[in-house]
Structures are given as C-alpha cells and as structure tokens.
N, C-alpha and C. Protein backbone atom coordinates (compact mmCIF):
# COMPACT_ATOMS: atom_id res chain seq x y z
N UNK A 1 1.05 -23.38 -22.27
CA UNK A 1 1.15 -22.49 -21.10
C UNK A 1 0.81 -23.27 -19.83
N UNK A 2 1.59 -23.20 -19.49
CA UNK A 2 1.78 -24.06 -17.82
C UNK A 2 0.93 -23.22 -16.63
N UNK A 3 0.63 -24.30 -15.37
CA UNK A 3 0.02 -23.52 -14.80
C UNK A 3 0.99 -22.88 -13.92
N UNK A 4 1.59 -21.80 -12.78
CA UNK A 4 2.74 -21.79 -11.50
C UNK A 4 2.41 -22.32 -10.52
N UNK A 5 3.20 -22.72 -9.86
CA UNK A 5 3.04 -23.50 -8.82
C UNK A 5 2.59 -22.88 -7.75
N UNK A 6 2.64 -21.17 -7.53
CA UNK A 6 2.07 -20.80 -6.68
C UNK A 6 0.86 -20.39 -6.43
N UNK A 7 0.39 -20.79 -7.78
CA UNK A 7 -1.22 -20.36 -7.41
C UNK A 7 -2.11 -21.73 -7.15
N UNK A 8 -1.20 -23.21 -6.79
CA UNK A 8 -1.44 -24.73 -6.20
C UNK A 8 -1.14 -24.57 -5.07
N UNK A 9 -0.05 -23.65 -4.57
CA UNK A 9 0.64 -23.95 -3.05
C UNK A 9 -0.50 -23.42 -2.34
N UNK A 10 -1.04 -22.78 -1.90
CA UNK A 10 -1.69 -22.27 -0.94
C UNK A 10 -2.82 -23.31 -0.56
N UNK A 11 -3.82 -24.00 -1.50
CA UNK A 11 -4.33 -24.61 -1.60
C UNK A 11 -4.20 -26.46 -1.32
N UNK A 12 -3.09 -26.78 -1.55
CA UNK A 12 -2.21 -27.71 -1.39
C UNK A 12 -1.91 -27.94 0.58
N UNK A 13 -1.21 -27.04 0.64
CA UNK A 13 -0.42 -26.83 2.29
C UNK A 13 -1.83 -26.93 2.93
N UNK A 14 -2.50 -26.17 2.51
CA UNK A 14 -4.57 -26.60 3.29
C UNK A 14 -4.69 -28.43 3.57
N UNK A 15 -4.39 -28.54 2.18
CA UNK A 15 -4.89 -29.83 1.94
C UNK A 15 -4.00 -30.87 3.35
N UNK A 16 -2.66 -30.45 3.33
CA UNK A 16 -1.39 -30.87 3.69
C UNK A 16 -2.12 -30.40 5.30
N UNK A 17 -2.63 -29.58 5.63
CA UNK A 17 -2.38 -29.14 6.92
C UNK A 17 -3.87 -30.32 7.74
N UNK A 18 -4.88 -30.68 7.03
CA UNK A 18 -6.03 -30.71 7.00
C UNK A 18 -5.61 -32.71 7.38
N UNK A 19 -5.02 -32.85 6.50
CA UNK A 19 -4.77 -34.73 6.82
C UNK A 19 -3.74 -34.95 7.79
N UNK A 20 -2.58 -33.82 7.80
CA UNK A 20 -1.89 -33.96 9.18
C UNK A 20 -2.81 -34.02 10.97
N UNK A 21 -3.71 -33.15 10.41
CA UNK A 21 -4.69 -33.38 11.62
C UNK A 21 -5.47 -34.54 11.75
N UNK A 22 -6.22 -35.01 10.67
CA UNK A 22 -6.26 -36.23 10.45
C UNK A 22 -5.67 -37.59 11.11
N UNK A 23 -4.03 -37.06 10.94
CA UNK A 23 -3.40 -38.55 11.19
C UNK A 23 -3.28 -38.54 12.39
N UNK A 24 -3.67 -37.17 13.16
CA UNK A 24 -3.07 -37.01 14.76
C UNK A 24 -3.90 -37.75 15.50
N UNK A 25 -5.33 -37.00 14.60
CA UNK A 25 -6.80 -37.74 15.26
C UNK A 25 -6.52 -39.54 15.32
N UNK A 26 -6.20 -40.12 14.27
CA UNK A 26 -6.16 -41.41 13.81
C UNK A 26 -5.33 -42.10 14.63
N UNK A 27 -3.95 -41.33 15.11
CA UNK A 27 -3.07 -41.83 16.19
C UNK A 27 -3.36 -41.76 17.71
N UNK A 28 -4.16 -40.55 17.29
CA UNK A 28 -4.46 -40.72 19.16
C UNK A 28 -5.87 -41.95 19.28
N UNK A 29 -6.29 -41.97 18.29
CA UNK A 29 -7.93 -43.53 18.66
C UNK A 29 -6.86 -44.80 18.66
N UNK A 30 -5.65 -44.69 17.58
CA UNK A 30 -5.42 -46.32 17.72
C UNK A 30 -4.40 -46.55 19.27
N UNK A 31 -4.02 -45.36 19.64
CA UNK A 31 -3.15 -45.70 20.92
C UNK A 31 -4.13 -45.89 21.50
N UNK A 32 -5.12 -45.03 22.09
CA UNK A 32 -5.92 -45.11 23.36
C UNK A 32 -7.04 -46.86 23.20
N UNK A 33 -6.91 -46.94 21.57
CA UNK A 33 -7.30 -48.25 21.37
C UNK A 33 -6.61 -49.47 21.95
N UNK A 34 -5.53 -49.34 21.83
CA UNK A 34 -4.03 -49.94 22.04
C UNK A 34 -4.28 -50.62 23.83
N UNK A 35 -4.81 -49.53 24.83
CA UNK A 35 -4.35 -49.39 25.90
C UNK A 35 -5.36 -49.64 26.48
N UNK A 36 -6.52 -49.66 25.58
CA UNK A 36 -8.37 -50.05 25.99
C UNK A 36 -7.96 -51.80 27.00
N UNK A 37 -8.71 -52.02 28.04
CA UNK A 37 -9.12 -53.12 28.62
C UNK A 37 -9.56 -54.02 27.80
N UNK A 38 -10.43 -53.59 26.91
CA UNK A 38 -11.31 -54.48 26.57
C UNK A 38 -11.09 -55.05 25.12
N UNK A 39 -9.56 -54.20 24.66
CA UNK A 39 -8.85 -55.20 23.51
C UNK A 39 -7.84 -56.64 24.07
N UNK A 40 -8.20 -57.58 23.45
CA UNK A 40 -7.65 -58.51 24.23
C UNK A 40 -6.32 -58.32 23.54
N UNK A 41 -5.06 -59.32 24.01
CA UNK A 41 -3.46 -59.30 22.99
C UNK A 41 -4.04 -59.95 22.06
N UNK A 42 -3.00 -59.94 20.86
CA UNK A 42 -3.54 -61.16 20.11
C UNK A 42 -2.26 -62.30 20.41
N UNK A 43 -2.80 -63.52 19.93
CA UNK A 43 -2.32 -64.55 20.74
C UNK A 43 -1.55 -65.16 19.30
N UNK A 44 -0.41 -65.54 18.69
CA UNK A 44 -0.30 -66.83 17.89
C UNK A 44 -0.26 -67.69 17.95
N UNK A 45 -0.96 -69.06 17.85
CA UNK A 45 -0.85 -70.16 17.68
C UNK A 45 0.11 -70.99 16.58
N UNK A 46 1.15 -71.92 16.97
CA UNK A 46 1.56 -72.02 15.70
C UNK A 46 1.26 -73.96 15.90
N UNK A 47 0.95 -74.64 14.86
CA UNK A 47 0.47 -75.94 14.83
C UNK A 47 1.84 -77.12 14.94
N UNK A 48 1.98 -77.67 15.90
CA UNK A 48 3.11 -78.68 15.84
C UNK A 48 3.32 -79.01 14.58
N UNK A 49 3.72 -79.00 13.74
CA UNK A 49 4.21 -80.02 12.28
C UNK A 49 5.24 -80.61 12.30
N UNK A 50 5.99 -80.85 13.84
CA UNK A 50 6.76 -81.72 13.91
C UNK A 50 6.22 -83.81 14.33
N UNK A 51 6.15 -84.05 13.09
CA UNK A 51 5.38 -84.87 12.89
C UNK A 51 6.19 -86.04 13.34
C-alpha cells in the first residue's frame, strides 16, 4: 500500500516555497556583494611559458 501523493504535496510546495525564498535572500547578498567597494576584481595572472 502506497502512500498518495497528496497527502506529500502540501508539505512539499512549503518546503518548495521556503528555499525559493532562500535563494532570493542568497541572490540579493551575492549581487549587493558583487557591487560592494571593498570586493576587489579578481585579477588572472597567466605565467609566460613561452620559453
């Protein structure tokens, strides 16, 4: 005997609604991180190996 799926959904879409907020939170720190002064660029260096 199986369990239905609708007595997971309600509980689920919570779960679903709960990390979507999450990721909003997470996107709005790494932009405003993004745009901070006080992150420098990052720079690549790449090493002559033309020898």
């Amino acid at each position: 005997m199986g369990y239905s799926r609708a007595m997971f959904a309600p509980r689920m879409q919570k779960e679903v609604d709960r990390l979507q907020e999450e990721i909003k939170d997470l996107d709005a720190n790494l932009a405003s991180s993004r745009t901070s002064e006080n992150t420098p660029d990052l720079e690549v260096k790449f090493d002559d190996v033309s020898g």
